[in-house]
Protein backbone atom coordinates (compact mmCIF):
# COMPACT_ATOMS: atom_id res chain seq x y z
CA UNK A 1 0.00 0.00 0.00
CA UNK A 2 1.41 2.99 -0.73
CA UNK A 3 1.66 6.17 1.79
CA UNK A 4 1.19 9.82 0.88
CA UNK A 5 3.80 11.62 1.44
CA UNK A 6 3.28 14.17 4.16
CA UNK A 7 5.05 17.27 6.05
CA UNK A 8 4.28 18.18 9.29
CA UNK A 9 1.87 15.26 9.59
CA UNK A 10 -0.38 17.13 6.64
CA UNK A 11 -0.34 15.68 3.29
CA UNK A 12 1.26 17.55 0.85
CA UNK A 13 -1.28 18.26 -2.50
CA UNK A 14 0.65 19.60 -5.80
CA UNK A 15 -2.38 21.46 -8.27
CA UNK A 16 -2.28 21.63 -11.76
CA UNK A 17 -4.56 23.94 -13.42
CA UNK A 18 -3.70 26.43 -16.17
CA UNK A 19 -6.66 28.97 -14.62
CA UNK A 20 -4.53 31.14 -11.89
CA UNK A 21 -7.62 31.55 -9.94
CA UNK A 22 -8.72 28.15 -9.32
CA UNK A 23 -5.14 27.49 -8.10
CA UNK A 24 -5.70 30.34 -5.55
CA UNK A 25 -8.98 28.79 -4.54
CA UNK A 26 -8.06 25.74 -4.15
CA UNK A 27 -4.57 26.35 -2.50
CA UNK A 28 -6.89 28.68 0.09
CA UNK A 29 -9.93 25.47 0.54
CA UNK A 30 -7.00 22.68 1.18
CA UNK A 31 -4.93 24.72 3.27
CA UNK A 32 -7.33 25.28 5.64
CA UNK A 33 -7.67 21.77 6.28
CA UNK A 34 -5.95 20.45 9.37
CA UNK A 35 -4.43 17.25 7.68
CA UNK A 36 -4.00 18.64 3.68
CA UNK A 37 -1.27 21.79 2.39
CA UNK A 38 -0.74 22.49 -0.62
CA UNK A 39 3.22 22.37 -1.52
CA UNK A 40 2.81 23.53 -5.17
CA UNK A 41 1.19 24.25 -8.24
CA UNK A 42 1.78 24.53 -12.18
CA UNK A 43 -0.31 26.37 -14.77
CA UNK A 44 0.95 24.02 -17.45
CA UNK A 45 2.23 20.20 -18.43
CA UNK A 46 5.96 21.06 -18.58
CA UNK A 47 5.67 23.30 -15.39
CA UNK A 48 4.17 20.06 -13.72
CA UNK A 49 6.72 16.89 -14.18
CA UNK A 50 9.45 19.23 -13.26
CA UNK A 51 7.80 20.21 -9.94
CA UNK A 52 6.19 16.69 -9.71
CA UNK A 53 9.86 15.07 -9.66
CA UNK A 54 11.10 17.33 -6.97
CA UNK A 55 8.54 17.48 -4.73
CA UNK A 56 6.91 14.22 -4.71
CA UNK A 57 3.60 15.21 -3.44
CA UNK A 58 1.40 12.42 -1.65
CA UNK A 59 -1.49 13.47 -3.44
CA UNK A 60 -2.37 15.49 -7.26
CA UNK A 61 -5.39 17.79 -8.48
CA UNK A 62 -5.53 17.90 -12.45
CA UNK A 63 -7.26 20.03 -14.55
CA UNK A 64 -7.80 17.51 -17.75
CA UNK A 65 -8.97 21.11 -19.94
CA UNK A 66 -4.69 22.39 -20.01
CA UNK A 67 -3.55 24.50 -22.42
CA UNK A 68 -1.60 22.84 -25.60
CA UNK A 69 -1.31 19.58 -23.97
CA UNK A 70 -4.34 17.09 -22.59
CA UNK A 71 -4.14 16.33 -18.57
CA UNK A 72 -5.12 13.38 -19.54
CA UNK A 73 -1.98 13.13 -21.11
CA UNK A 74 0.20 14.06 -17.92
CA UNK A 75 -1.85 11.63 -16.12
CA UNK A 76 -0.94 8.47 -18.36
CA UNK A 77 2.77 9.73 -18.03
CA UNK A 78 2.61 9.98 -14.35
CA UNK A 79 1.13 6.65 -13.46
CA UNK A 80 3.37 5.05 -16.01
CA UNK A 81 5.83 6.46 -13.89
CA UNK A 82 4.30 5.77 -11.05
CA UNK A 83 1.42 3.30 -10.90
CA UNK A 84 0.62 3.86 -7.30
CA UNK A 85 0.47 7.77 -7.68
CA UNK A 86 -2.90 9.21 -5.91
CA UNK A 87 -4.60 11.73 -9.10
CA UNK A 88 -7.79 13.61 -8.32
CA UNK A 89 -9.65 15.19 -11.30
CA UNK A 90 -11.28 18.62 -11.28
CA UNK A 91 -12.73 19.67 -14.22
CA UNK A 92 -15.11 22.06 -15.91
CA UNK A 93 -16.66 18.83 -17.70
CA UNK A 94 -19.12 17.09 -16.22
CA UNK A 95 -19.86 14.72 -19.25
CA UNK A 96 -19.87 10.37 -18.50
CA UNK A 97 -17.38 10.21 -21.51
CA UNK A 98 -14.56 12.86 -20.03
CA UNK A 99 -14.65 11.02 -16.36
CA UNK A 100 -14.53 7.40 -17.84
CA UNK A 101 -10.86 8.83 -19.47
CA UNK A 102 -9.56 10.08 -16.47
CA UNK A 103 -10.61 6.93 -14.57
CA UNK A 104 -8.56 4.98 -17.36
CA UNK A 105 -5.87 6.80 -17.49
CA UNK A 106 -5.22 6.17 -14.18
CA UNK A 107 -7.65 8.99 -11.98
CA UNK A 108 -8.59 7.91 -8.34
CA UNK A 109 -11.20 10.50 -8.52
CA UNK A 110 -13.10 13.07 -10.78
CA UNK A 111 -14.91 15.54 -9.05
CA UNK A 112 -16.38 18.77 -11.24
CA UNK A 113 -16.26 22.32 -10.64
CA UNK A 114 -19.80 22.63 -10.79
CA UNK A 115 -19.89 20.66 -7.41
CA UNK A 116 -19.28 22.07 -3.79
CA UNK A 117 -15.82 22.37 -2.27
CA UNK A 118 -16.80 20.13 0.30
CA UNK A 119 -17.08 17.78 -2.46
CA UNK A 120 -13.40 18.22 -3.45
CA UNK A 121 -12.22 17.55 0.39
CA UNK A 122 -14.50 14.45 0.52
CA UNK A 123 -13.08 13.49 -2.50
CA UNK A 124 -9.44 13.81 -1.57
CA UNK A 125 -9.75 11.73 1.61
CA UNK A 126 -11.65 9.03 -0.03
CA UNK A 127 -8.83 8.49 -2.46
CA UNK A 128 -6.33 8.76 0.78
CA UNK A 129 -7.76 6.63 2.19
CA UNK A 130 -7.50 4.22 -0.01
CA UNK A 131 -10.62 4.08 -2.05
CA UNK A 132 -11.79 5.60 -5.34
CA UNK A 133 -14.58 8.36 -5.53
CA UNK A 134 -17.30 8.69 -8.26
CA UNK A 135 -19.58 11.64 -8.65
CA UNK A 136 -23.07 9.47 -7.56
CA UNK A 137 -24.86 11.69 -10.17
CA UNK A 138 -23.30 9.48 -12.89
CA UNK A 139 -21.65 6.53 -11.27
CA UNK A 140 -24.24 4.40 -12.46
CA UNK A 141 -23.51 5.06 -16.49
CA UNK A 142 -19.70 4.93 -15.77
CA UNK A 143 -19.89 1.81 -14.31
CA UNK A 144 -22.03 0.43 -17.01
CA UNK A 145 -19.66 2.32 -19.83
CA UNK A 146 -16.47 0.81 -18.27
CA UNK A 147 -17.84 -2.72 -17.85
CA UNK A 148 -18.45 -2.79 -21.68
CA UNK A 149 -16.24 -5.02 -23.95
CA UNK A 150 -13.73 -3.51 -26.54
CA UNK A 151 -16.33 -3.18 -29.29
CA UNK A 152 -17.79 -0.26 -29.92
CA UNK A 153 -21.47 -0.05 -29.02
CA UNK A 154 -24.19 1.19 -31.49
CA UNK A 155 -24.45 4.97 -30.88
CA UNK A 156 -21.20 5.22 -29.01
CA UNK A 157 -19.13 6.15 -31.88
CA UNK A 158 -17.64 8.70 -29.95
CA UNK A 159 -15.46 6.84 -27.78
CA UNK A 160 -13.53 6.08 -31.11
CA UNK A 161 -12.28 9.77 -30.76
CA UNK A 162 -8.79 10.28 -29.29
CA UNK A 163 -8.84 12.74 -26.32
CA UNK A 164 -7.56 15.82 -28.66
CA UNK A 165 -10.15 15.12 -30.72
CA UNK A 166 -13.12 14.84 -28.20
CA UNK A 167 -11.98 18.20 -26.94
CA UNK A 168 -11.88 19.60 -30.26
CA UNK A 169 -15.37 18.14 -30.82
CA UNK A 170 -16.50 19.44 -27.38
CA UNK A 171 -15.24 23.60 -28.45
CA UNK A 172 -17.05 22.84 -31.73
CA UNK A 173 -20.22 22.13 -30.12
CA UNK A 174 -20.41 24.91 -28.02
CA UNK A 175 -19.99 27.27 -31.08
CA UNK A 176 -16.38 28.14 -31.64
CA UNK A 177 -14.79 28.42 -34.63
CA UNK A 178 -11.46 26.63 -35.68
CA UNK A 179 -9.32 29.66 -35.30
CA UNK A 180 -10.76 29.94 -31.76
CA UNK A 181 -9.99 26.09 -30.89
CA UNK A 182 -6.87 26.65 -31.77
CA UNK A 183 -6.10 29.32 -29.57
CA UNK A 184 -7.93 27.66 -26.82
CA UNK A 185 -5.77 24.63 -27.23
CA UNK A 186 -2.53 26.55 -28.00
CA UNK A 187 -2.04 24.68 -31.52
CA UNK A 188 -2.29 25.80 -35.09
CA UNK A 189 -5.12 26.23 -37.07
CA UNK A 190 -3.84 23.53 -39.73
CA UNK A 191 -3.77 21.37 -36.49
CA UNK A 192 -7.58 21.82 -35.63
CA UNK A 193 -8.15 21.18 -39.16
CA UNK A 194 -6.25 17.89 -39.43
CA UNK A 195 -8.46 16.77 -36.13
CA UNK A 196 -11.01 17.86 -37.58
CA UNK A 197 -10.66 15.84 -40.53
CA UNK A 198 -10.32 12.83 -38.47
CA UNK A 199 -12.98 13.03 -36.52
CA UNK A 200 -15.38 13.46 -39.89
CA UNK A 201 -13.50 10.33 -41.34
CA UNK A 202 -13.97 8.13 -37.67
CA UNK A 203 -17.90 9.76 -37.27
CA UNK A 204 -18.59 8.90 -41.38
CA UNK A 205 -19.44 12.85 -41.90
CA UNK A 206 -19.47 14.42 -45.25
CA UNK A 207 -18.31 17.64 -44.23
CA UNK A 208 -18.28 20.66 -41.68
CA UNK A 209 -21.64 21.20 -41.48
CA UNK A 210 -22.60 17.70 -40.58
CA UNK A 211 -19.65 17.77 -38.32
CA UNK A 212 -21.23 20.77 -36.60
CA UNK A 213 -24.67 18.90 -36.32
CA UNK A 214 -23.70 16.14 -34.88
CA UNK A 215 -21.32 17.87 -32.21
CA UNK A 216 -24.75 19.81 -31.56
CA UNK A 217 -26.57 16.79 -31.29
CA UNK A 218 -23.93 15.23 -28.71
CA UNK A 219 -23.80 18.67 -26.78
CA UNK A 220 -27.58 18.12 -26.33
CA UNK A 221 -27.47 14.66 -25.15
CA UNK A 222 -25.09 15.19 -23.13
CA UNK A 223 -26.90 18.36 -21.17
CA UNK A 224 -30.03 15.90 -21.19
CA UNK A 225 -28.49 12.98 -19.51
């Protein structure tokens, strides 16, 4: 079993999240926690495995939504590194699909920013204590989701998306245009193009405008669920 790493008799918590502001938050809501501190924090990928490596931190908070790189990403490379690291994920996605990547990846925990902070404390000591915490609002479809076999289900084609591409999909569907992805994700507009292409060639779309339907369509059912 493996043991956080602590100082002081607190557990030390390491943030990543690219929004400066939900670092301050959170640093403020874990710090005044008599067993928690936070010893650091990184706004990007890079940032994070340096500070990771030095300061070993018994626990992580990881904002999957980063900037030019996927936290999803920085959480395969981490528990490759380290299979036993403890990984909690906040993000602004509440969507089944997003929490059954982190969970495979390698998350203990997925908790969304839409919840209480209460909900991020409960969530860290579940995962300290051994265990792994699911959002009951959707634990029911995750479980149901990950207990599927390899194939792809009818209507699921969406899990054949890679994570860049789901997020690309997810910025289309809420209305912004490929020159605004691709600020948003810190890439080049030939690179939101080239995901786009793939996703119309793994969905079987025509072209844009049916790619923009059906990312409407999954925004929708998504919001519904």
């Amino acid at each position: 079993m493996t043991h956080a790493k602590t100082t002081s008799s607190k557990t030390t918590v390491f943030i990543v999240d690219d929004h400066p502001l939900v670092r301050d938050w959170l640093t403020r809501l874990i710090n005044e926690e008599v067993d928690l501190v936070v010893c650091g924090s990184a706004g990007n990928i890079d940032e994070a495995n340096v500070a990771i490596a030095r300061l070993r931190p018994g626990i992580l908070i990881i904002d999957i939504g980063l900037r030019g790189k996927s936290g999803l990403e920085l959480i395969r490379t981490l528990v490759d590194q380290n299979p036993d690291q403890l990984i909690l994920v906040l993000s602004m996605h509440d969507e089944v699909v997003y929490a059954q990547r982190a969970y495979r990846a390698g998350a203990r925990g997925y908790v969304s920013k839409r919840q209480t902070a209460e909900k991020v404390v409960l969530a860290l000591r579940r995962i300290l204590a051994g265990g792994i915490y699911i959002n009951e609002a959707f634990a029911e479809t995750l479980t149901l989701r990950l207990g599927r076999q390899r194939n792809i289900a009818p209507g699921d084609e969406i899990s054949l998306l890679s994570d860049r591409e789901l997020e690309v999909f997810r910025l289309l569907s809420a209305g912004h245009k490929n020159s605004e992805i691709a600020i948003e994700l810190s890439v080049s507009l030939k690179t939101v193009q080239s995901y786009c292409a793939r996703i119309k060639e793994k969905l079987n779309l025509r072209n844009a405008t049916e790619l923009l339907q059906a990312a409407t369509r999954w925004a929708d059912a998504q919001n519904n669920q």
